[in-house]
PDB file of N, CA and C in Angstrom:
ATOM      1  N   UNK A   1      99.643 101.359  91.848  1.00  0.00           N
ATOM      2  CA  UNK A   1     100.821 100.698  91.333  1.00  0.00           C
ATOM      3  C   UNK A   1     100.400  99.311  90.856  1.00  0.00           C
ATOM      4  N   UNK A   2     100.393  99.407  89.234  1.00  0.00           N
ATOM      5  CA  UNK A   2     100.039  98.092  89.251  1.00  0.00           C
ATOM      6  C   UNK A   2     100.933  96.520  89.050  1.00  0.00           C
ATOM      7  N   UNK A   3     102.206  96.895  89.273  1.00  0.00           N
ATOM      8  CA  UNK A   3     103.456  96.055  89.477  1.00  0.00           C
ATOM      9  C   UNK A   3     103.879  95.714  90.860  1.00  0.00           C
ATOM     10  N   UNK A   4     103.780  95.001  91.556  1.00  0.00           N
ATOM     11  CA  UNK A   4     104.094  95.193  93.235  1.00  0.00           C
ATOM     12  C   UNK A   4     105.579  94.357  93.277  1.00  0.00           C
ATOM     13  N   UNK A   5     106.542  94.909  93.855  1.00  0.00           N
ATOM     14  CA  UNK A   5     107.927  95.251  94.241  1.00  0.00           C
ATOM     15  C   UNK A   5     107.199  94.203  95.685  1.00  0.00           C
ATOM     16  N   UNK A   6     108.345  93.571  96.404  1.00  0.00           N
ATOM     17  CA  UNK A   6     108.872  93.089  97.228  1.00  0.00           C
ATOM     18  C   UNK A   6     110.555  93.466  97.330  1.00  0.00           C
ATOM     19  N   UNK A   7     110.945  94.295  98.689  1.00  0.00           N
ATOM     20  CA  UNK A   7     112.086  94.325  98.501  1.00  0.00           C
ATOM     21  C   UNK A   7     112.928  93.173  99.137  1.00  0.00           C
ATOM     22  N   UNK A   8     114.126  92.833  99.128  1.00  0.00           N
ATOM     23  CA  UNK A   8     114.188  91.818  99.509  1.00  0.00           C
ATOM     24  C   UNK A   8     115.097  91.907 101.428  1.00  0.00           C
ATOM     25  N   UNK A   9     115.562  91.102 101.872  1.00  0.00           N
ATOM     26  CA  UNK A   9     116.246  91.010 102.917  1.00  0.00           C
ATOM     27  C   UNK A   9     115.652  92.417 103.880  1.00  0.00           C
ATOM     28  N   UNK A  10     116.812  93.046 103.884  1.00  0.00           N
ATOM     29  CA  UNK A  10     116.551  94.751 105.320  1.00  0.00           C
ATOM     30  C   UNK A  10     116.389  96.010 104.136  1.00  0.00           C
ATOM     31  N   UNK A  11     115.852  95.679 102.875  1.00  0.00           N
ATOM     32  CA  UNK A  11     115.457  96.634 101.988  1.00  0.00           C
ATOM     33  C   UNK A  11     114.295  97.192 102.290  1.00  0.00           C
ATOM     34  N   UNK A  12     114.026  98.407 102.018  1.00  0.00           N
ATOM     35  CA  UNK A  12     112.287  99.043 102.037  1.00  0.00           C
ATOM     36  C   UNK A  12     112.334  99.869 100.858  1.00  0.00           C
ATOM     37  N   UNK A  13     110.894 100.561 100.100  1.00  0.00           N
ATOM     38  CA  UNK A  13     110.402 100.570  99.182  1.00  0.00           C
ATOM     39  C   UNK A  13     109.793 101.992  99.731  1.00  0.00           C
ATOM     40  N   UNK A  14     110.327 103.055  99.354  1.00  0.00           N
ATOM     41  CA  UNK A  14     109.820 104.391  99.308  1.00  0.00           C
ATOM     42  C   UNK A  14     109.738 104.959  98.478  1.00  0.00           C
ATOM     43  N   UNK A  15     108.324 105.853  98.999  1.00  0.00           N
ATOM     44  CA  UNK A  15     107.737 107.206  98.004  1.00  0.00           C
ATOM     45  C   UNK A  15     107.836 108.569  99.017  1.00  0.00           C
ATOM     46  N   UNK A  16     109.245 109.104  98.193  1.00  0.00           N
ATOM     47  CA  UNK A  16     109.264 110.469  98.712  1.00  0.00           C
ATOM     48  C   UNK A  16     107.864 111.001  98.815  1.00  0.00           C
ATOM     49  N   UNK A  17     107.578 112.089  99.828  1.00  0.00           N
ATOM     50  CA  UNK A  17     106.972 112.859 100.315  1.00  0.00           C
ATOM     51  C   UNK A  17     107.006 114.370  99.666  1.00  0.00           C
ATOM     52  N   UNK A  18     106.046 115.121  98.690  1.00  0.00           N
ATOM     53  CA  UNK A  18     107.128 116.305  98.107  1.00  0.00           C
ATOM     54  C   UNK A  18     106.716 117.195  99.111  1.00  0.00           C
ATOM     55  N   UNK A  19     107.543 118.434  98.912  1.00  0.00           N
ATOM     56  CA  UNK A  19     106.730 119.345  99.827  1.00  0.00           C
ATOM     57  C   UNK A  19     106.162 120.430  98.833  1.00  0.00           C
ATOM     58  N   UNK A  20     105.257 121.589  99.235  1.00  0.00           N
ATOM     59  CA  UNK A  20     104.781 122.573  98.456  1.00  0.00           C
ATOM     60  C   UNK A  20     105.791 123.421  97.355  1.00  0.00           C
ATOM     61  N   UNK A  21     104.947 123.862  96.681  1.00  0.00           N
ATOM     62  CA  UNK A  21     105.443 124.922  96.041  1.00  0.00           C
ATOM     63  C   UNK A  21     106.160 126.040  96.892  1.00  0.00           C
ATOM     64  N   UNK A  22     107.498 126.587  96.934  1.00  0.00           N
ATOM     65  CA  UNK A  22     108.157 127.232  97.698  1.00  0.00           C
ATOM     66  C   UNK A  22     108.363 128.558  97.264  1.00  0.00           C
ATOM     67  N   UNK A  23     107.904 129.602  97.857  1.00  0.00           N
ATOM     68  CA  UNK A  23     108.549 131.017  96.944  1.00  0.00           C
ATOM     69  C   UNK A  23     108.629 131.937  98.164  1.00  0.00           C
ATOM     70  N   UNK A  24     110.028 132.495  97.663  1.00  0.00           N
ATOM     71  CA  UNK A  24     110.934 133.285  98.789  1.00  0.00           C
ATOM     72  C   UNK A  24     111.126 134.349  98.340  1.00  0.00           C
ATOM     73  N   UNK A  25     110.600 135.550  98.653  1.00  0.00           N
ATOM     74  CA  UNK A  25     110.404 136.872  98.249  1.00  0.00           C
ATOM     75  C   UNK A  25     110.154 136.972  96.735  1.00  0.00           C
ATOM     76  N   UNK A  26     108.705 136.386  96.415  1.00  0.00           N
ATOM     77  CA  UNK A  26     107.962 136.288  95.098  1.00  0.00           C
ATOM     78  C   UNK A  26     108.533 135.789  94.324  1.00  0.00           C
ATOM     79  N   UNK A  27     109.747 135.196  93.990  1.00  0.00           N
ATOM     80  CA  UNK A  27     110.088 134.657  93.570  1.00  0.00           C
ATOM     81  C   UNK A  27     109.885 133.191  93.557  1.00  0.00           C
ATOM     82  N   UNK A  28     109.455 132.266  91.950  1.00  0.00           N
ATOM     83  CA  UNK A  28     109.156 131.145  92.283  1.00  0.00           C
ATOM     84  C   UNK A  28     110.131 130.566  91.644  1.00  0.00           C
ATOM     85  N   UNK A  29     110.482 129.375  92.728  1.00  0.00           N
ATOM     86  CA  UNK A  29     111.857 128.653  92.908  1.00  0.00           C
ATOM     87  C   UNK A  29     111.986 127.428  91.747  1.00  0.00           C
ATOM     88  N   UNK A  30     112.323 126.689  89.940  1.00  0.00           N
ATOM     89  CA  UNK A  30     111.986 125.835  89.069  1.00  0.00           C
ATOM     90  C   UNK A  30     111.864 124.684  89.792  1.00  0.00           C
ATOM     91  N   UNK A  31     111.558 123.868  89.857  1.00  0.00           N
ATOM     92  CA  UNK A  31     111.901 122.335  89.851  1.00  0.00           C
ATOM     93  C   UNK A  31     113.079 121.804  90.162  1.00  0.00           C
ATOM     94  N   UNK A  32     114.067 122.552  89.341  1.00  0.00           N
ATOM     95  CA  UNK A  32     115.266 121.842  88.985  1.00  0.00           C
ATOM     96  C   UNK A  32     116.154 122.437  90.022  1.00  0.00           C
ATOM     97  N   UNK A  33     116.119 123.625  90.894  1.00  0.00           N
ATOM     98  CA  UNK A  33     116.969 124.122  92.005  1.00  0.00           C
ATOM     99  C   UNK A  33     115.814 123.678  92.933  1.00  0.00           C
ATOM    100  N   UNK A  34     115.193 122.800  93.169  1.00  0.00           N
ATOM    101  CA  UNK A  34     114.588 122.725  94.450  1.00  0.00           C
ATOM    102  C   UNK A  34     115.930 121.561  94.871  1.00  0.00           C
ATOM    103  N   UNK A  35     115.586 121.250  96.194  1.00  0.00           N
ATOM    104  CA  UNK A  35     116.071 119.667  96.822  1.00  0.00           C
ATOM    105  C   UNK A  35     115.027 118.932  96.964  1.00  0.00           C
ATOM    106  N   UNK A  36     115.494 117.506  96.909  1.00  0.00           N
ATOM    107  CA  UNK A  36     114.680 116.122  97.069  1.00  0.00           C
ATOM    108  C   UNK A  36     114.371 116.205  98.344  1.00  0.00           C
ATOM    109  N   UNK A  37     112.869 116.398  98.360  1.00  0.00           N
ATOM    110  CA  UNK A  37     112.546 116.108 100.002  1.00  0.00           C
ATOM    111  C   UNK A  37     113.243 114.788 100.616  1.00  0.00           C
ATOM    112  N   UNK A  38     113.950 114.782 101.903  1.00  0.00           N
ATOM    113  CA  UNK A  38     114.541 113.567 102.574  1.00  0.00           C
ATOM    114  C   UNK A  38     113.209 113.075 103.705  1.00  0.00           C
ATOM    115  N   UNK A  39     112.121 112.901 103.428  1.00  0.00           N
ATOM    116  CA  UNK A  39     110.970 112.648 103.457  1.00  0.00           C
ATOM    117  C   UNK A  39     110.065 111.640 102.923  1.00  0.00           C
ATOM    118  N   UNK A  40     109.707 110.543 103.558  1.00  0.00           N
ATOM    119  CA  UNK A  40     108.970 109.902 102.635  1.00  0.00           C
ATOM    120  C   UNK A  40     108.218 108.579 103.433  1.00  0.00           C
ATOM    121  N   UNK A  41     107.434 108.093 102.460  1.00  0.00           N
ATOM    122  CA  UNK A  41     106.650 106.921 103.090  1.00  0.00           C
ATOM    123  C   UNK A  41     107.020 105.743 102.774  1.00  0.00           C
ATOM    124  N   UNK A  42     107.051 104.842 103.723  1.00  0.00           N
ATOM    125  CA  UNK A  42     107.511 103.522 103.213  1.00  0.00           C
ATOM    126  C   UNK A  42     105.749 102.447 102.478  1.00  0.00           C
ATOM    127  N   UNK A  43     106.449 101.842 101.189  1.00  0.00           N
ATOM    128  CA  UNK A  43     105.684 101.407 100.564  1.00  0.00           C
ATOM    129  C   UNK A  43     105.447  99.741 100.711  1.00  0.00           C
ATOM    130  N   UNK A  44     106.382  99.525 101.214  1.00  0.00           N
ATOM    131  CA  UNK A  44     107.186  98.032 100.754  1.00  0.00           C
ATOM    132  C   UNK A  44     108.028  97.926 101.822  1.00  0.00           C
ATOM    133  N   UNK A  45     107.992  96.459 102.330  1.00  0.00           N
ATOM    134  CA  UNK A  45     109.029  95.939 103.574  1.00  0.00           C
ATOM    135  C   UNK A  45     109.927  94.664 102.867  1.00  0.00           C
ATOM    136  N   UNK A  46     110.976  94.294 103.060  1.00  0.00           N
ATOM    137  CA  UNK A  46     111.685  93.098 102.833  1.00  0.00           C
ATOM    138  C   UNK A  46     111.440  91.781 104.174  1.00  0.00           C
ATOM    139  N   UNK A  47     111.769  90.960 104.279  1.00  0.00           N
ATOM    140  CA  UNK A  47     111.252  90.070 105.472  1.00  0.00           C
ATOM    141  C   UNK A  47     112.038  89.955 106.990  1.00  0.00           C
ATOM    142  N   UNK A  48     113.557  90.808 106.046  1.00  0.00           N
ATOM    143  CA  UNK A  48     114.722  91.017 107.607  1.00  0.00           C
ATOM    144  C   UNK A  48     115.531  90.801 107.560  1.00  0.00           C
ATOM    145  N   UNK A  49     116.539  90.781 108.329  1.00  0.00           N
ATOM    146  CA  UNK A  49     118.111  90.767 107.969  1.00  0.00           C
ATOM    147  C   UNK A  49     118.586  89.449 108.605  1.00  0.00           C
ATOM    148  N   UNK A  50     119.197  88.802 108.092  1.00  0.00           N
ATOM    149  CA  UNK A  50     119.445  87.061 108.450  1.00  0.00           C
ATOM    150  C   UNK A  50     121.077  87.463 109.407  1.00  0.00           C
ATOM    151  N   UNK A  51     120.896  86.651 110.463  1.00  0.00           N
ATOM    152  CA  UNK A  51     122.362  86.559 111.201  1.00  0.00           C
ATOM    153  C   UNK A  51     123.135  85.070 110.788  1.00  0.00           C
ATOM    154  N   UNK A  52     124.352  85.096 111.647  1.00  0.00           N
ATOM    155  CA  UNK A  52     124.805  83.923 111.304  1.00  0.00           C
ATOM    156  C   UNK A  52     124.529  82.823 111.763  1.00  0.00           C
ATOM    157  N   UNK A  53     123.382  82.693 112.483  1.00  0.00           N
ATOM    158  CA  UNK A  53     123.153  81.464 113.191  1.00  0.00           C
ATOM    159  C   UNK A  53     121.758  81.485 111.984  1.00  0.00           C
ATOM    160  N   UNK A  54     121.227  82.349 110.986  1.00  0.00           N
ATOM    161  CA  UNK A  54     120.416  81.822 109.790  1.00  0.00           C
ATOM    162  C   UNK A  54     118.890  82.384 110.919  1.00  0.00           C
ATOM    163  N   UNK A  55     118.715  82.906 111.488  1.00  0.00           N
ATOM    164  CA  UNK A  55     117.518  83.878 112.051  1.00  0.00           C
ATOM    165  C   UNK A  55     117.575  85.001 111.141  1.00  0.00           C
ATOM    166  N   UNK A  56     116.304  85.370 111.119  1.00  0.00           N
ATOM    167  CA  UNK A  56     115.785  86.691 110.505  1.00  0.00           C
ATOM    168  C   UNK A  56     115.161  87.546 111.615  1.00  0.00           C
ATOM    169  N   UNK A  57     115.984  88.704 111.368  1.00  0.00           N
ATOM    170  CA  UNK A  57     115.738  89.798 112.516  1.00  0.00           C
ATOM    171  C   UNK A  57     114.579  90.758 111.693  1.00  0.00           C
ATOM    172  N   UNK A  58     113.085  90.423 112.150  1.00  0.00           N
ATOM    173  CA  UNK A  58     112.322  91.372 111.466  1.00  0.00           C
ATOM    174  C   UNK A  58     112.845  93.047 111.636  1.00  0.00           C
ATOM    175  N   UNK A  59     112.119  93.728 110.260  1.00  0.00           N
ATOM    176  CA  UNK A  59     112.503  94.829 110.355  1.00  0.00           C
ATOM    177  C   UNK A  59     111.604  96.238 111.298  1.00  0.00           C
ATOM    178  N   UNK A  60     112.326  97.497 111.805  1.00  0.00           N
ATOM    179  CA  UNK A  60     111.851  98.044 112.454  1.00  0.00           C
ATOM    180  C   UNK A  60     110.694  98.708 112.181  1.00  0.00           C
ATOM    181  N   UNK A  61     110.823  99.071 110.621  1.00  0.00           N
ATOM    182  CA  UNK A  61     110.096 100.031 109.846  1.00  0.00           C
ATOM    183  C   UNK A  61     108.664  99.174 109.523  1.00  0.00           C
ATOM    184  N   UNK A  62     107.934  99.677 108.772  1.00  0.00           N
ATOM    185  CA  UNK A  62     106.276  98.791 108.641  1.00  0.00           C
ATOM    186  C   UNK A  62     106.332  99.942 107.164  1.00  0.00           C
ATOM    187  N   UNK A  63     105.072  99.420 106.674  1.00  0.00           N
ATOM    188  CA  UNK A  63     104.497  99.644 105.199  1.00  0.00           C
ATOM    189  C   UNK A  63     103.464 101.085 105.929  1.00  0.00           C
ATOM    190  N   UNK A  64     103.561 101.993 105.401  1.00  0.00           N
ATOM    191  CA  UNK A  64     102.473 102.846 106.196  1.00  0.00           C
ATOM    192  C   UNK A  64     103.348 103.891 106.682  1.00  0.00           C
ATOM    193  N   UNK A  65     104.707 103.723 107.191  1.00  0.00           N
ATOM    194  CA  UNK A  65     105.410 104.662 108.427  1.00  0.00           C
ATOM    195  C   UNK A  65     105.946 105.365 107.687  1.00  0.00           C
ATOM    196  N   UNK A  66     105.831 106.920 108.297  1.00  0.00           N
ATOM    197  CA  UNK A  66     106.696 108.092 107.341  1.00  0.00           C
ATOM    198  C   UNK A  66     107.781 108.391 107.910  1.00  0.00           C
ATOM    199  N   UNK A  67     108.617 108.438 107.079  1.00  0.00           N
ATOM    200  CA  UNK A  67     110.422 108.257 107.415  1.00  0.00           C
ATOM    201  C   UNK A  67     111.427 109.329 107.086  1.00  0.00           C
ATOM    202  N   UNK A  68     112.104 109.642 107.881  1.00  0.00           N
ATOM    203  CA  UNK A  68     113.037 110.571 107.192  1.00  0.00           C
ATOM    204  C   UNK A  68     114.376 110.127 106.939  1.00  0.00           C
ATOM    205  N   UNK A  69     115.063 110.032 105.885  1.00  0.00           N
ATOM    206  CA  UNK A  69     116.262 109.934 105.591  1.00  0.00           C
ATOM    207  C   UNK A  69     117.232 110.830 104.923  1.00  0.00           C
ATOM    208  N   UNK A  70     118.774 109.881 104.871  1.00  0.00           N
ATOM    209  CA  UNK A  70     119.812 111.262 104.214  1.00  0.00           C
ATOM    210  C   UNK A  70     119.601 111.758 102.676  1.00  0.00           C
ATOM    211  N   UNK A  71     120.076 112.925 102.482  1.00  0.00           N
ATOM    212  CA  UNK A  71     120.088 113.292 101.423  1.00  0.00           C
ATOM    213  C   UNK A  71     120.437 111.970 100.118  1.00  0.00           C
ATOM    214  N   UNK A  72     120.999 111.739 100.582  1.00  0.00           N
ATOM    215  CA  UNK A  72     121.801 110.727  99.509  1.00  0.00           C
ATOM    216  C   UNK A  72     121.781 109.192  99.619  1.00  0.00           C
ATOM    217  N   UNK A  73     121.148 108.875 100.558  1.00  0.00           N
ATOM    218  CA  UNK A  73     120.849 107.406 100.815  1.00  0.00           C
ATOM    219  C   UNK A  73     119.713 107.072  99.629  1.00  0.00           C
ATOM    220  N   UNK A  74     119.979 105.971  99.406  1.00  0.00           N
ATOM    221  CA  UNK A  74     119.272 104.675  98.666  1.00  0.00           C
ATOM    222  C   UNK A  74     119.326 104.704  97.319  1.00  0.00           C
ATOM    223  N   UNK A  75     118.612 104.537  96.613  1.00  0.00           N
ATOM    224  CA  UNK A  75     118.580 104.295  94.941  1.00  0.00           C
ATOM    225  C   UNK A  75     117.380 104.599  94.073  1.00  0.00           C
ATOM    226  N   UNK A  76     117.356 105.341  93.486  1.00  0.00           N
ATOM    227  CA  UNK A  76     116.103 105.873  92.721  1.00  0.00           C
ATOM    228  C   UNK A  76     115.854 104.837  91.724  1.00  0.00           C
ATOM    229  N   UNK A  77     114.568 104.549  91.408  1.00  0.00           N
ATOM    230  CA  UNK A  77     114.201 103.146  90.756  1.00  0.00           C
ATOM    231  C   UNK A  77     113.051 103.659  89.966  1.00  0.00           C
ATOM    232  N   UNK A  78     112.063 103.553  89.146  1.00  0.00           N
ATOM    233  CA  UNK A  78     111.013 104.364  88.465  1.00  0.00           C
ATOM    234  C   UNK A  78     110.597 102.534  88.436  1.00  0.00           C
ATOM    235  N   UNK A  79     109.363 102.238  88.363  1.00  0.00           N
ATOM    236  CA  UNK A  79     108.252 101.476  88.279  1.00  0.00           C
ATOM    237  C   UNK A  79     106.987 102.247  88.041  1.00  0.00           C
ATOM    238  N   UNK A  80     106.346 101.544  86.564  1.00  0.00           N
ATOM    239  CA  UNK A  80     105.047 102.295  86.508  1.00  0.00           C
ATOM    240  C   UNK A  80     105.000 104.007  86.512  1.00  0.00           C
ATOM    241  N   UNK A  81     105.913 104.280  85.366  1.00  0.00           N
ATOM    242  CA  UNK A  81     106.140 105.642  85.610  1.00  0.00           C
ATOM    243  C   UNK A  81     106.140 106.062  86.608  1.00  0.00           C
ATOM    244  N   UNK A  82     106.062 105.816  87.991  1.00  0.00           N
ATOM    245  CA  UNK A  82     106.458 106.417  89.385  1.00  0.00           C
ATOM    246  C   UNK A  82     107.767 106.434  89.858  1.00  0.00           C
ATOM    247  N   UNK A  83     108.242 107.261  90.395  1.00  0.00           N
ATOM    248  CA  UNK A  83     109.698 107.444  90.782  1.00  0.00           C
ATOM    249  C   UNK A  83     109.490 106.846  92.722  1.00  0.00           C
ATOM    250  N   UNK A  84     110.523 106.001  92.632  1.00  0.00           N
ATOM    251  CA  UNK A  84     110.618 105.303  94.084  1.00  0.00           C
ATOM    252  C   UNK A  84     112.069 105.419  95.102  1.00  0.00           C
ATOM    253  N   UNK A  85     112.228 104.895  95.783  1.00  0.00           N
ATOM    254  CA  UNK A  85     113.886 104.756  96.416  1.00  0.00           C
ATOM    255  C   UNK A  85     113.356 103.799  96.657  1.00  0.00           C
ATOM    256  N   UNK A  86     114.598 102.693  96.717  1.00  0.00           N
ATOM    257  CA  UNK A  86     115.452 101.367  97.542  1.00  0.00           C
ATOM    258  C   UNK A  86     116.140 101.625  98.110  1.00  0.00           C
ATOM    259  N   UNK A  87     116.182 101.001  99.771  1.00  0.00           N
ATOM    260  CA  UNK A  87     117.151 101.472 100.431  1.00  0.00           C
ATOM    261  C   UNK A  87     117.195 100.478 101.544  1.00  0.00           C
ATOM    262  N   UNK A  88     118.384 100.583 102.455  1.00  0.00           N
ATOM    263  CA  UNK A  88     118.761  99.177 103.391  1.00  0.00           C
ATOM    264  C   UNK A  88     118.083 100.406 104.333  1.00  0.00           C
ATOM    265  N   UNK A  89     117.232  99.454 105.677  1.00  0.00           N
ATOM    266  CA  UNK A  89     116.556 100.081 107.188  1.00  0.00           C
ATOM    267  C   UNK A  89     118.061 100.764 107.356  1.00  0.00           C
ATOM    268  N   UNK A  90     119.096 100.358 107.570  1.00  0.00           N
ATOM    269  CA  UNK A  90     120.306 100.830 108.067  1.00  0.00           C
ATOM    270  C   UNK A  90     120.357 102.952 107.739  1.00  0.00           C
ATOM    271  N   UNK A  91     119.684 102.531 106.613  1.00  0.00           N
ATOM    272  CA  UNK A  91     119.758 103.941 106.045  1.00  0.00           C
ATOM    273  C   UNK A  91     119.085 105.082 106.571  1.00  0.00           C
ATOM    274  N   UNK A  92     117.760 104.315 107.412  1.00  0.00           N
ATOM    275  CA  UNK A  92     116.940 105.744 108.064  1.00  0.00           C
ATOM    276  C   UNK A  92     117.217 106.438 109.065  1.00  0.00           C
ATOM    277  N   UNK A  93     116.430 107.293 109.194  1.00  0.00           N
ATOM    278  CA  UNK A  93     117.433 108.218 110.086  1.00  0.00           C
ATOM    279  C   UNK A  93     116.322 108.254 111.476  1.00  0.00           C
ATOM    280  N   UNK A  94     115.063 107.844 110.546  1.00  0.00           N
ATOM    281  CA  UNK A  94     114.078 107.969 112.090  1.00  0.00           C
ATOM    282  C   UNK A  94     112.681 107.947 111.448  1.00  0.00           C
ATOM    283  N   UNK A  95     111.336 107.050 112.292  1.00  0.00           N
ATOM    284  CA  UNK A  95     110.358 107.066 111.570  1.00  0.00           C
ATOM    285  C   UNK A  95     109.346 108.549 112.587  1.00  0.00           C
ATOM    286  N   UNK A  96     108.619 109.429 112.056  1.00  0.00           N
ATOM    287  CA  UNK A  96     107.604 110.049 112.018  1.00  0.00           C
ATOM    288  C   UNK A  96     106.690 109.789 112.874  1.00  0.00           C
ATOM    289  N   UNK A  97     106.071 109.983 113.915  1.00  0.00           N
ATOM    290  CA  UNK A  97     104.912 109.791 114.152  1.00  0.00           C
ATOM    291  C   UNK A  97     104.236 111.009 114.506  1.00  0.00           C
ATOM    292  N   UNK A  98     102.801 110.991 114.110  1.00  0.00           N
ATOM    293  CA  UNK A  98     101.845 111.880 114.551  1.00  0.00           C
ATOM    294  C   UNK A  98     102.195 113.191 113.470  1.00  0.00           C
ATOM    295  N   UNK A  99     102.509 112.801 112.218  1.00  0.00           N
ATOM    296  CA  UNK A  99     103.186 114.024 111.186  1.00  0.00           C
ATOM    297  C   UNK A  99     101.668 114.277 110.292  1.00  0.00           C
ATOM    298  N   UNK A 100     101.772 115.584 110.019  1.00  0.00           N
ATOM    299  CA  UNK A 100     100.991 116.108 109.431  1.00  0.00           C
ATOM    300  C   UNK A 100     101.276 115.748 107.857  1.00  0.00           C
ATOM    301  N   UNK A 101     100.090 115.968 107.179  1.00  0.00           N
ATOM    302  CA  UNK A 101     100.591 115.871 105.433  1.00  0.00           C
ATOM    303  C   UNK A 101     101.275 116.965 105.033  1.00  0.00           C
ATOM    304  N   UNK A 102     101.464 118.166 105.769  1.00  0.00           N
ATOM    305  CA  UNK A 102     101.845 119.065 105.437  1.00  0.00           C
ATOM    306  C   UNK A 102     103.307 119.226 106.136  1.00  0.00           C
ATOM    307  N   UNK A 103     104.151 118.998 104.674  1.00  0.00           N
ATOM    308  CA  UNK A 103     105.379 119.082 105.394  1.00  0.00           C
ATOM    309  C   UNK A 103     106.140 120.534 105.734  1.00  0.00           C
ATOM    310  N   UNK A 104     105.615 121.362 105.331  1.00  0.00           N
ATOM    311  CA  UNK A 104     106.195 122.764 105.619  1.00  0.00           C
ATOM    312  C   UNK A 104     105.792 122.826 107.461  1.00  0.00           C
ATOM    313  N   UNK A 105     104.133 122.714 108.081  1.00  0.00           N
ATOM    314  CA  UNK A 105     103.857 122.621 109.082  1.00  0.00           C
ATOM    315  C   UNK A 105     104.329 121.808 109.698  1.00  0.00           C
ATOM    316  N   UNK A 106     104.589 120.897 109.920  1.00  0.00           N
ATOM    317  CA  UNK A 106     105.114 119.812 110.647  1.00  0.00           C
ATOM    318  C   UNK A 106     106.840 120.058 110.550  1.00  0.00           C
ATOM    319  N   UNK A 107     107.583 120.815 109.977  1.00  0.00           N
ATOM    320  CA  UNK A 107     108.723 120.886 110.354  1.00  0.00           C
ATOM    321  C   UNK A 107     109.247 121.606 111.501  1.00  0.00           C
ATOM    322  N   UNK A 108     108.151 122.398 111.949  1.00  0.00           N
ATOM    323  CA  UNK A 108     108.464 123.265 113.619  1.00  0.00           C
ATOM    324  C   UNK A 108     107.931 122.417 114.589  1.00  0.00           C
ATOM    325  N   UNK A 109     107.112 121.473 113.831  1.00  0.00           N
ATOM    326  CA  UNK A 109     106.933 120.598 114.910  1.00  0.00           C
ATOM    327  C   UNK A 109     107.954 119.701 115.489  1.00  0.00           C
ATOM    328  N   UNK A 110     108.780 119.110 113.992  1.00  0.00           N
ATOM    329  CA  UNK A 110     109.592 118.347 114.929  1.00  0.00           C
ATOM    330  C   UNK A 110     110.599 118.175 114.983  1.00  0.00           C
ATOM    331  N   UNK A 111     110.764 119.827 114.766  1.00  0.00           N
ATOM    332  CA  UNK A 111     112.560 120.290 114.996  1.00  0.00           C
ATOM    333  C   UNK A 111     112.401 120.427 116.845  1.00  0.00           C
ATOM    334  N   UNK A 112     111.476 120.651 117.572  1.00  0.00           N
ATOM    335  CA  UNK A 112     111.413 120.759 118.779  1.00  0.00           C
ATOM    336  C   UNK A 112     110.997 120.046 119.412  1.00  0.00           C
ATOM    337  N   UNK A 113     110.452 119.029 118.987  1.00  0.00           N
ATOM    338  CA  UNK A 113     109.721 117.450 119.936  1.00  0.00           C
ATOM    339  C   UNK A 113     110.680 116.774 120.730  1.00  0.00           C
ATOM    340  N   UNK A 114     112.295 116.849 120.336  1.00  0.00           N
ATOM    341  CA  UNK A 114     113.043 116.171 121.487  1.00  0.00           C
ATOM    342  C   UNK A 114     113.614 117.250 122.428  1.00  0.00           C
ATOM    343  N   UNK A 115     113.191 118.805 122.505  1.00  0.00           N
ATOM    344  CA  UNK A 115     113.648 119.912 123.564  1.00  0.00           C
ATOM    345  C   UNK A 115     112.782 119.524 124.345  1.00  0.00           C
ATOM    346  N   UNK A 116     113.521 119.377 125.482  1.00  0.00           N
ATOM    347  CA  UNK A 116     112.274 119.625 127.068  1.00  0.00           C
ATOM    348  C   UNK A 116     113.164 120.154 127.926  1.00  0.00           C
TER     349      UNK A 116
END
C-alpha cells in the first residue's frame, strides 16, 4: 500500500480476509452470490476514544489482529485499487487468536472453542 491511512479517534482500518473458492455439489458458486467474508485483518489503528475529562482510552484491537465482524458494519473505502473497511472498535464482534489462514478450517475450530 503505497498511501498509508491513519484512522482517526476508535476507527480501525481493515482488509477482509476472503475465503476459498466454494462449490456445493459441483457446482461453482459466481462471485456475485457469494457473501463478504465478516473476517478480516486489522491494518490500521486510530489513537482512542477521548472521554470527557479529554483522556484517550487506547484501543483494544492492534495492527496485526484478525477480527471478526457484522455483516454490515463499517464502510467500504478502495485506496490504491485495494478494497478496505472503516469502522468504529465498537463494531467488532471479537479478535481471533491462534486462527489459521485457512478460513474454511478454522471455522470448526472456533465455532467450539467456548464449549467445555
Amino acid at each position: 500500500m503505497a498511501t498509508k491511512l491513519t484512522p482517526l479517534h476508535d476507527r480501525i482500518l481493515i482488509k477482509r480476509i476472503e475465503e476459498g473458492e466454494t462449490v456445493r455439489g459441483g457446482i461453482i458458486i459466481p462471485d456475485t452470490a457469494k457473501e463478504k467474508p465478516q473476517e478480516g485483518e486489522v491494518i490500521a489503528v486510530g489513537k482512542g476514544k477521548s472521554n470527557e475529562e479529554g483522556k484517550v482510552r487506547p484501543l483494544d484491537v492492534k495492527a496485526g489482529d484478525r477480527i471478526l465482524f457484522g455483516k454490515y458494519a463499517g464502510t467500504e473505502i478502495r485506496i490504491d485499487h485495494e478494497d478496505f473497511l472503516i469502522m468504529r472498535e465498537e463494531e467488532v464482534l471479537g479478535i481471533l487468536s491462534g486462527a489459521s489462514r485457512s478460513a474454511s478450517d478454522s471455522k470448526h475450530e472456533k465455532a467450539g472453542a467456548g464449549r467445555r
